[in-house]
Protein backbone atom coordinates (compact mmCIF):
# COMPACT_ATOMS: atom_id res chain seq x y z
CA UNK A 1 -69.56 0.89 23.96
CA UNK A 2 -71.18 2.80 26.69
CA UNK A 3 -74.44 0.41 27.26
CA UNK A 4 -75.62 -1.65 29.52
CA UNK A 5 -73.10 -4.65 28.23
CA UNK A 6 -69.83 -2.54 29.44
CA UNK A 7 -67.93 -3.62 32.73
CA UNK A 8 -64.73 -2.17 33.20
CA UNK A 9 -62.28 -4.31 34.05
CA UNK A 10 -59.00 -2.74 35.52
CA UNK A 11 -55.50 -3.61 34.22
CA UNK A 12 -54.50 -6.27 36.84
CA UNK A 13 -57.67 -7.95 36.19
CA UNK A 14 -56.68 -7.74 32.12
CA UNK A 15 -53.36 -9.33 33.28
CA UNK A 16 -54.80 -12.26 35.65
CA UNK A 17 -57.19 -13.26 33.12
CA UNK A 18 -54.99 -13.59 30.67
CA UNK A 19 -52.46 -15.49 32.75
CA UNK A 20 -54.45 -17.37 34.63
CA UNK A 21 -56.43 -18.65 31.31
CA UNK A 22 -52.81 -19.87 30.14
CA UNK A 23 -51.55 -21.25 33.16
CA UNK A 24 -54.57 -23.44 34.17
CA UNK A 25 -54.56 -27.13 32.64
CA UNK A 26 -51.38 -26.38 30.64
CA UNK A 27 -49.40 -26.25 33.86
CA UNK A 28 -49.46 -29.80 34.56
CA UNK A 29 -48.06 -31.58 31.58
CA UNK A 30 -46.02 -28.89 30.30
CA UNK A 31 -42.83 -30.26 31.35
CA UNK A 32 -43.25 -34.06 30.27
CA UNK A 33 -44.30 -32.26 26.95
CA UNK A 34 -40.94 -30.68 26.50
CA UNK A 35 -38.89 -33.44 27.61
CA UNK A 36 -40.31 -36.08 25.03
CA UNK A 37 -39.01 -33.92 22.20
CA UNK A 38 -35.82 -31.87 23.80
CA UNK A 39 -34.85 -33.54 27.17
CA UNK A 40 -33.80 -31.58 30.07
CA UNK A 41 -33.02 -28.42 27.00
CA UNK A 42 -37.31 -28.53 27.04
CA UNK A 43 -37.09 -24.99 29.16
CA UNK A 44 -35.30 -22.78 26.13
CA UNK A 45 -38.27 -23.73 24.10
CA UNK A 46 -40.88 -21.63 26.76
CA UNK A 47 -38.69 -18.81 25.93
CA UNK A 48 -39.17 -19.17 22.34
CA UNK A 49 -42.89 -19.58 23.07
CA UNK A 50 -42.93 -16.80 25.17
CA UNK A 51 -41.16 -14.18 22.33
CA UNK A 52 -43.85 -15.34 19.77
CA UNK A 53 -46.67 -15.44 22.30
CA UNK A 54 -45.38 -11.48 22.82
CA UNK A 55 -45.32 -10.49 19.03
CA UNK A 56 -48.56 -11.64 18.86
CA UNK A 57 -50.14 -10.40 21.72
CA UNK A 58 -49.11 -7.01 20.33
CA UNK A 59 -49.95 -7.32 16.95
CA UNK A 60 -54.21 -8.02 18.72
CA UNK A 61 -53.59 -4.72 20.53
CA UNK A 62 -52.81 -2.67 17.38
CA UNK A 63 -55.73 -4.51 15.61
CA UNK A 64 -57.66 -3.69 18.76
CA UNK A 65 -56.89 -0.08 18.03
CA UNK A 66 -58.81 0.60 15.34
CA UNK A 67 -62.07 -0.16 16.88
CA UNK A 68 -61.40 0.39 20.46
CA UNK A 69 -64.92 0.70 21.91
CA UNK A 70 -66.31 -3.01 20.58
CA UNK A 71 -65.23 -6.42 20.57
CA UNK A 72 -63.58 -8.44 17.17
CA UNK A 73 -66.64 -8.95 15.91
CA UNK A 74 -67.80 -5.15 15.95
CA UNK A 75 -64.69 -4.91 14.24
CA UNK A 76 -65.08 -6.90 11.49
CA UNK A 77 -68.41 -6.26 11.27
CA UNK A 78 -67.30 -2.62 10.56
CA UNK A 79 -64.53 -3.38 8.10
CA UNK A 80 -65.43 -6.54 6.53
CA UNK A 81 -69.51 -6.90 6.28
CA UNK A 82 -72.09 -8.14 8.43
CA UNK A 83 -72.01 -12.00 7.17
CA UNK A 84 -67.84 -12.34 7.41
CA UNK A 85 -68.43 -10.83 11.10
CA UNK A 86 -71.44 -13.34 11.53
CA UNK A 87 -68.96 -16.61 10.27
CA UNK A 88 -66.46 -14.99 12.72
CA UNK A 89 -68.24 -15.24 15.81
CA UNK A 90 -69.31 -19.26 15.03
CA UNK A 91 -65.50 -19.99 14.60
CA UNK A 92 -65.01 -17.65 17.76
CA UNK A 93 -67.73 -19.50 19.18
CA UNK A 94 -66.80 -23.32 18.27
CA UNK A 95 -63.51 -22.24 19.19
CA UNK A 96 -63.94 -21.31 22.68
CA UNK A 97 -66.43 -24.03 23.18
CA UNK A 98 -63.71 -26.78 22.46
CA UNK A 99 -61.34 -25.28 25.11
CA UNK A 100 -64.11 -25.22 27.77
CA UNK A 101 -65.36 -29.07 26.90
CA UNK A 102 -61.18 -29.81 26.84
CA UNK A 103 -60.93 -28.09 30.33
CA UNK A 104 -64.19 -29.55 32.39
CA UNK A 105 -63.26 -32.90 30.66
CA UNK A 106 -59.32 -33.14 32.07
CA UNK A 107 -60.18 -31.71 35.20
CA UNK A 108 -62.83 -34.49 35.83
CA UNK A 109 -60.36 -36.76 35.13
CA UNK A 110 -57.87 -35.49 37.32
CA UNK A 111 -60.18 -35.21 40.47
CA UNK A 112 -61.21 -38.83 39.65
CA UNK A 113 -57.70 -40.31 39.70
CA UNK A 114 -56.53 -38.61 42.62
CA UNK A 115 -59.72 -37.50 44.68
CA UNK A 116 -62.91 -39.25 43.78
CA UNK A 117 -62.01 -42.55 41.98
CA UNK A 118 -66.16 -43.74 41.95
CA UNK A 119 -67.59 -40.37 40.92
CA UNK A 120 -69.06 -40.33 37.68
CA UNK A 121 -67.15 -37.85 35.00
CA UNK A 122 -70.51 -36.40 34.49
CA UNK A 123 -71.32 -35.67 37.76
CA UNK A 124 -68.06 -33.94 38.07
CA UNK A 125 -68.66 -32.01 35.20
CA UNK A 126 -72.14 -30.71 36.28
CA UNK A 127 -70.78 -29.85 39.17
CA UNK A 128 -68.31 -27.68 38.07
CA UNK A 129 -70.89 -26.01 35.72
CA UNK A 130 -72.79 -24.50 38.28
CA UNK A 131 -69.91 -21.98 40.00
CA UNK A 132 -69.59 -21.58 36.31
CA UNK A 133 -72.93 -19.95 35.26
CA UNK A 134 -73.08 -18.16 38.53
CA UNK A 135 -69.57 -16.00 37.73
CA UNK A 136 -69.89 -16.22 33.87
CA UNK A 137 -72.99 -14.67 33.88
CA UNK A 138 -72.05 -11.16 35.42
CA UNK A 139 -69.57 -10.28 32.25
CA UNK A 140 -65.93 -10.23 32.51
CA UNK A 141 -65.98 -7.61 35.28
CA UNK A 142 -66.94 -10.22 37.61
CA UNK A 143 -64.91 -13.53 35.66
CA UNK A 144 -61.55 -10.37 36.04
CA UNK A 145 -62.37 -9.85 39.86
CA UNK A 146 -62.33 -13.59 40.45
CA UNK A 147 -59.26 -14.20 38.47
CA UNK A 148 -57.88 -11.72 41.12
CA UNK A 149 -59.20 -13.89 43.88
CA UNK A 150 -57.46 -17.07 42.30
CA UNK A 151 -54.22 -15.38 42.27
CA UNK A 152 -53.63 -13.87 45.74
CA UNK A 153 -55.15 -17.29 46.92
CA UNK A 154 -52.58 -19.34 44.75
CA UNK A 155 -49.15 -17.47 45.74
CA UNK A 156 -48.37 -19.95 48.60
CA UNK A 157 -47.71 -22.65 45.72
CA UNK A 158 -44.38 -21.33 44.43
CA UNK A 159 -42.99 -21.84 47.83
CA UNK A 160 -44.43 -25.43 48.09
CA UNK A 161 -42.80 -26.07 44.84
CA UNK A 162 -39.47 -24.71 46.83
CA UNK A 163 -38.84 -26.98 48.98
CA UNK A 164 -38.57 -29.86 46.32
CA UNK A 165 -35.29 -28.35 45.65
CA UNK A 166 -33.70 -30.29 48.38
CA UNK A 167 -33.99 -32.82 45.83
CA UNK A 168 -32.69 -31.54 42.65
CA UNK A 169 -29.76 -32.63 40.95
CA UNK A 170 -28.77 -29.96 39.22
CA UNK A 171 -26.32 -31.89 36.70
CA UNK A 172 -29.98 -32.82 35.18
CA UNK A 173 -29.73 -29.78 33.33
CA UNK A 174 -26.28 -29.82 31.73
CA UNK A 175 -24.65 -30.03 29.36
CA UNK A 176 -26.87 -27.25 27.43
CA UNK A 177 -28.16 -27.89 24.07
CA UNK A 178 -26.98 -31.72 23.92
CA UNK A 179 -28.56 -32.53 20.63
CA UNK A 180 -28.33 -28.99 19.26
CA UNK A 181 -31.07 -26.33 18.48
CA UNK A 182 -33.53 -28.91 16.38
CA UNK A 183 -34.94 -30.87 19.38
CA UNK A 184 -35.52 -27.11 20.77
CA UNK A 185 -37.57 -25.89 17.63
CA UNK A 186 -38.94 -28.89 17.69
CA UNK A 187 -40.31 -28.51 21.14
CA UNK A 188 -41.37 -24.89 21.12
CA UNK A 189 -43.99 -26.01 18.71
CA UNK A 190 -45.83 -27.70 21.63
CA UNK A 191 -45.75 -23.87 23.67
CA UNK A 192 -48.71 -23.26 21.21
CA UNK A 193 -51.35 -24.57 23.51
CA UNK A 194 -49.81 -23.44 27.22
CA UNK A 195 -50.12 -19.64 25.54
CA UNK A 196 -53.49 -19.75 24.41
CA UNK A 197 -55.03 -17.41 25.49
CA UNK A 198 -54.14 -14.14 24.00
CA UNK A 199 -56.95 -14.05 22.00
CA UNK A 200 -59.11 -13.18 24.99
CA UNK A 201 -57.54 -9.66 23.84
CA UNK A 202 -60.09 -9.13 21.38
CA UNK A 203 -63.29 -9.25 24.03
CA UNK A 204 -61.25 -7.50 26.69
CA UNK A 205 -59.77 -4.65 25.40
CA UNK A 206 -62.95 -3.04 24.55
CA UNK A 207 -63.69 -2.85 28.66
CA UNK A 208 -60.14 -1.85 29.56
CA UNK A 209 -60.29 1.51 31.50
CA UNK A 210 -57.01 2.32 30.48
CA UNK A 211 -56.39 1.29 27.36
CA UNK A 212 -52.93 2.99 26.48
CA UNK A 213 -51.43 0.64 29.07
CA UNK A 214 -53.16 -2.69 26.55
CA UNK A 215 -49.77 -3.00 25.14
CA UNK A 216 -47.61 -3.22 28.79
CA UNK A 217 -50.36 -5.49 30.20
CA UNK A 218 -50.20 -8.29 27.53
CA UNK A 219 -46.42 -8.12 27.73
CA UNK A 220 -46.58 -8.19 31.30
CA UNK A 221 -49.43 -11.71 31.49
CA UNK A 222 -47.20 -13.51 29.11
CA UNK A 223 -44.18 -12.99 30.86
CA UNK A 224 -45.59 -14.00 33.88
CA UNK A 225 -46.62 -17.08 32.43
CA UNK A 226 -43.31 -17.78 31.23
CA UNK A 227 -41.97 -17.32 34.56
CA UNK A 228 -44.22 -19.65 36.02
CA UNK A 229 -44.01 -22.08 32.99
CA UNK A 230 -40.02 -22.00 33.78
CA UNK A 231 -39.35 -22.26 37.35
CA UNK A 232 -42.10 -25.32 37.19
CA UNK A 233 -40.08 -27.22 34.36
CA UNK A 234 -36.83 -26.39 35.62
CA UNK A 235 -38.13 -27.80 38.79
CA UNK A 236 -39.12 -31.12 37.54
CA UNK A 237 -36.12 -31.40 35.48
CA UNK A 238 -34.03 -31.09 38.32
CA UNK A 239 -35.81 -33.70 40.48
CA UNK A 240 -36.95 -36.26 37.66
CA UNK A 241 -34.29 -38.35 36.11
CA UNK A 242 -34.62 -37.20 32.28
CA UNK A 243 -36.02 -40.93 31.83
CA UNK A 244 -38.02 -40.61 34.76
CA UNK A 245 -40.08 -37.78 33.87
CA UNK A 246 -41.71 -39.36 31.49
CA UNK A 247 -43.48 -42.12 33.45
CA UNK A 248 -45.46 -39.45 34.45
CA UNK A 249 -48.71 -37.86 32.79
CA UNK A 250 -48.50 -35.08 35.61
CA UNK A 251 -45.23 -34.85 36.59
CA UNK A 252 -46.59 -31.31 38.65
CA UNK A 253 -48.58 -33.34 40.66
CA UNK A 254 -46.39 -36.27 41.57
CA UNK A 255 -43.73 -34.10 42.35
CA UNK A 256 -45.58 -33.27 45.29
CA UNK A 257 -45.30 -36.51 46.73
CA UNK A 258 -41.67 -35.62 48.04
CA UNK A 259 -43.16 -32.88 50.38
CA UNK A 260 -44.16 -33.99 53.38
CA UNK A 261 -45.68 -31.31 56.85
CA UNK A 262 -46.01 -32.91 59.96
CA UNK A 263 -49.82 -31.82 60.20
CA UNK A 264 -50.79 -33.42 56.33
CA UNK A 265 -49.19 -37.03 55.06
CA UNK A 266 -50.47 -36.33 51.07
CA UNK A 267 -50.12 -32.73 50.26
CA UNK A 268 -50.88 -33.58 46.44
CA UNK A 269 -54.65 -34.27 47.75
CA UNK A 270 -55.35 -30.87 49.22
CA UNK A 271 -53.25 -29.00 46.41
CA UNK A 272 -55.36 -30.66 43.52
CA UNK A 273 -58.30 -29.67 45.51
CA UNK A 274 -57.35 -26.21 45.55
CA UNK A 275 -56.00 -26.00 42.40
CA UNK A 276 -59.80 -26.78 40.63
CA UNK A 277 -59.59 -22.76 40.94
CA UNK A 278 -56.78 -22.03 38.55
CA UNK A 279 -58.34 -24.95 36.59
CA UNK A 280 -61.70 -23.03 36.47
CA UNK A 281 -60.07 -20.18 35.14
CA UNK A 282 -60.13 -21.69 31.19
CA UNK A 283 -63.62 -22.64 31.39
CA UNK A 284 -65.47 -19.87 33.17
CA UNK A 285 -64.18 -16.83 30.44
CA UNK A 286 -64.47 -19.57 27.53
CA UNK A 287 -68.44 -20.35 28.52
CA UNK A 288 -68.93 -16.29 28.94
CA UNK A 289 -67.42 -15.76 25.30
CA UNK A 290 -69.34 -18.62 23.83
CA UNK A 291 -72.83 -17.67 25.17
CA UNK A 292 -71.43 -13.83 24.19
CA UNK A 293 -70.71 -15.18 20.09
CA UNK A 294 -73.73 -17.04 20.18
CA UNK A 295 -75.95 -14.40 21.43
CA UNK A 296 -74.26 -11.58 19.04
CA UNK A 297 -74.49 -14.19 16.07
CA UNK A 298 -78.44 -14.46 16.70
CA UNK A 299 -78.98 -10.96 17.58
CA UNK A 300 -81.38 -11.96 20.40
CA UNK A 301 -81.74 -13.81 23.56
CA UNK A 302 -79.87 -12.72 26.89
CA UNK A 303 -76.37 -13.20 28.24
CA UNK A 304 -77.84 -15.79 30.83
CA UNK A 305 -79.81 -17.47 28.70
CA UNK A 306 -77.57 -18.09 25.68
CA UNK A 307 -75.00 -19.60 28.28
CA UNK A 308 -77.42 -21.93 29.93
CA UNK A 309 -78.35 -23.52 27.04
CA UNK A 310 -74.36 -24.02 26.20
CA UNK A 311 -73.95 -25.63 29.41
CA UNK A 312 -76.51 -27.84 29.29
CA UNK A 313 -74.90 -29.05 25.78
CA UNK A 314 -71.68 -29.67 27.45
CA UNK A 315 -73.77 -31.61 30.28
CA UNK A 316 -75.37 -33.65 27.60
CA UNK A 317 -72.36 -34.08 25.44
CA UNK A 318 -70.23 -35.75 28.25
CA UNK A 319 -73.08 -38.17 29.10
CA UNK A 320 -73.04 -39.11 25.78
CA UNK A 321 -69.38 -39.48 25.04
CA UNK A 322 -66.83 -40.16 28.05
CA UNK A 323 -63.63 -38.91 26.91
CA UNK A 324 -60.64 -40.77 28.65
CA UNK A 325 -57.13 -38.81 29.44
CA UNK A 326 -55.59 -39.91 26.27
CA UNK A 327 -58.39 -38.35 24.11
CA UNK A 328 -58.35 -35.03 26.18
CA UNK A 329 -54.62 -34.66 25.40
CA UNK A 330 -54.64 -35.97 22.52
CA UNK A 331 -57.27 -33.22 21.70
CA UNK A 332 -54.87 -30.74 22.97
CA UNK A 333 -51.97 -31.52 20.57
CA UNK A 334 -54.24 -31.80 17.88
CA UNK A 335 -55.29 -28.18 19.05
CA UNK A 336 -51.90 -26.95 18.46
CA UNK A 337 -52.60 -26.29 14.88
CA UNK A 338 -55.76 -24.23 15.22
CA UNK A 339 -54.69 -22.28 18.22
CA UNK A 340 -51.40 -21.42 16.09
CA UNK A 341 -54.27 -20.32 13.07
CA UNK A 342 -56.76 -18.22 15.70
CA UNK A 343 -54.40 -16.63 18.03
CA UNK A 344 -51.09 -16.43 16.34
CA UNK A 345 -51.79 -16.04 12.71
CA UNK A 346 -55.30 -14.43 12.46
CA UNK A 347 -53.82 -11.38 13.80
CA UNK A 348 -51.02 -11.17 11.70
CA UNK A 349 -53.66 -11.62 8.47
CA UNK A 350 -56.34 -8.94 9.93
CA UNK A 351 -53.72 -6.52 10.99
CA UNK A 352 -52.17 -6.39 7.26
CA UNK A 353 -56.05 -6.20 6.03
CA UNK A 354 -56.47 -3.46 8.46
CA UNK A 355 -53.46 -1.41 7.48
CA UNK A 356 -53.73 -1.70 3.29
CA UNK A 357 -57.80 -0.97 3.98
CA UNK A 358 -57.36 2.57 6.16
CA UNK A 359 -54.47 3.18 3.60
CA UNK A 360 -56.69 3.05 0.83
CA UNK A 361 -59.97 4.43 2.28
CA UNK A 362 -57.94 7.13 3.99
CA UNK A 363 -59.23 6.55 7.22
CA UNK A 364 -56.80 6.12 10.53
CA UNK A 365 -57.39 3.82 13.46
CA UNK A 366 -59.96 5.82 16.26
């Protein structure tokens, strides 16, 4: 894959992209998510999540391995014909293109509550769209560096989060396991969408520099995210009642009320504003690997111009139909499903292919 297509991308930037992908809209309502099915128990279930997010995350990297220098699609394309590779990249595609539409349409609706409450959700959304093109269409290099940017800019918020602590009520969180493991099983079913994500695996390992360290790095991004993902419940759980968490779509958000600075009344207001970065970081690599599916699908057209014409069907879409907050989640849950089929199972099925095909063709991964 040395053309004119591959950008490096170092093995921080692998990491943040990942990580930063998972964390972004998921971060808010994870903990209200929990506590509807397990109660305060909610945080065992991200560890779950996190141990299956792992396996699977491996499982890409040894798929990964047996075409190393292209993308999934080169390697089905290779092993599996030109027209399964072809249907491939329109699921990829479709795919991708939900999550961005999903993303753009509950951050709208989160800078309308709290920020702009007479801005149209359109307007919003167009807005967004343009930082969007101008980093999506430079490749992942660029969409890796920025992640980078987001995350040295976002490490003040743990400490922020800190100082809610003064708060907590620690006998929130006991006793352990009150109704038993079920409520916990049941719950780690919704850590499906908060570790989407791991998928991007298949477009970025072909740009890795070092790719020996693919393995480390995806264990590495999902155990961040579980650390963030944890101290953020365990947080809320500690300074929500367990009934009083759920009167709250963004529990992450209204938890900020409780911190107050002499120099700023309503921190919540300039954290949501600066927090439309993390948010950006679902949409920006989804809208680069739609426009990249879309343009390897066709066979022609240009990185910049395939993605224009997706964002301008985004733009129209929204005009057309304005989703409210209960139809963005409610997308979300629903997504649950087909995340668990594209990033958790797919793997599993192509990896077995993979393995009984070089076994009987006698070849061995490159």
């Amino acid at each position: 894959m040395k053309n004119r297509s591959y950008r490096p991308i170092t093995t921080l930037q692998f990491i943040l992209v990942i990580s930063t992908f998972q964390i972004s809209v998921a971060f808010l309502t994870l903990p209200r998510e929990l506590a509807a099915q397990a109660g305060t128990d909610g945080w065992i279930a991200i560890l779950i999540g996190w141990a299956i997010a792992t396996v699977a995350a491996l499982i890409i990297v040894k798929v990964m391995k047996y075409h190393p220098d292209g993308t999934i699609l080169d390697l089905l394309k290779r092993y599996l014909g030109a027209w399964p590779a072809k249907i491939a990249a329109a699921v990829l595609g479709a795919y991708y293109f939900t999550l961005a539409y999903d993303g753009y349409v509950i951050t709208a609706l989160i800078i309308k509550v709290w920020l702009l409450p007479t801005t149209y959700i359109y307007i919003l959304v167009i807005l967004m769209m343009l930082p969007t093109f101008q980093i999506a269409q430079h490749g992942l290099q660029v969409i890796g560096r920025y992640s980078e940017m987001v995350a040295m800019l976002s490490i003040w918020i743990p400490f922020i989060y800190l100082i809610t602590l003064r708060y907590a009520h620690w006998l929130n969180l006991l006793p352990v396991l009150k109704e038993g493991w079920m409520p916990v099983f049941s719950a780690a079913r919704s850590m499906v969408s908060p570790m989407l994500g791991i998928a991007l695996t298949f477009f970025l390992y072909p740009h890795l520099t070092k790719k020996e360290r693919a393995a480390s790095a995806v264990v590495i991004s999902n155990s961040f995210t579980c650390a963030v993902y944890l101290g953020i419940t365990i947080i809320c759980y500690l300074y929500y009642s367990p009934d009083g968490i759920m009167e709250y779509n963004n529990p992450v958000i209204g938890i900020m009320k409780s911190v107050e600075f002499k120099f700023i009344e309503r921190v919540e207001i300039p954290f949501i504003a600066f927090y439309l970065f993390v948010f950006s970081c679902v949409w920006i690599p989804s809208m680069y690997i739609v426009s990249y599916c879309s343009k390897w699908l066709l066979g022609k057209g240009t990185d910049r111009g395939h993605l224009a014409v997706w964002c301008a069907v985004i733009g129209i879409s929204i005009i057309i139909y304005r989703s409210g907050y209960q139809d963005a989640y409610r997308l979300i849950r629903n997504f649950n499903l087909i995340g668990f089929i594209m990033e958790f199972a797919m793997p599993v099925c192509l990896l077995v292919y993979l393995a009984i095909y070089t076994r009987i063709k006698g070849r061995k991964p490159i």
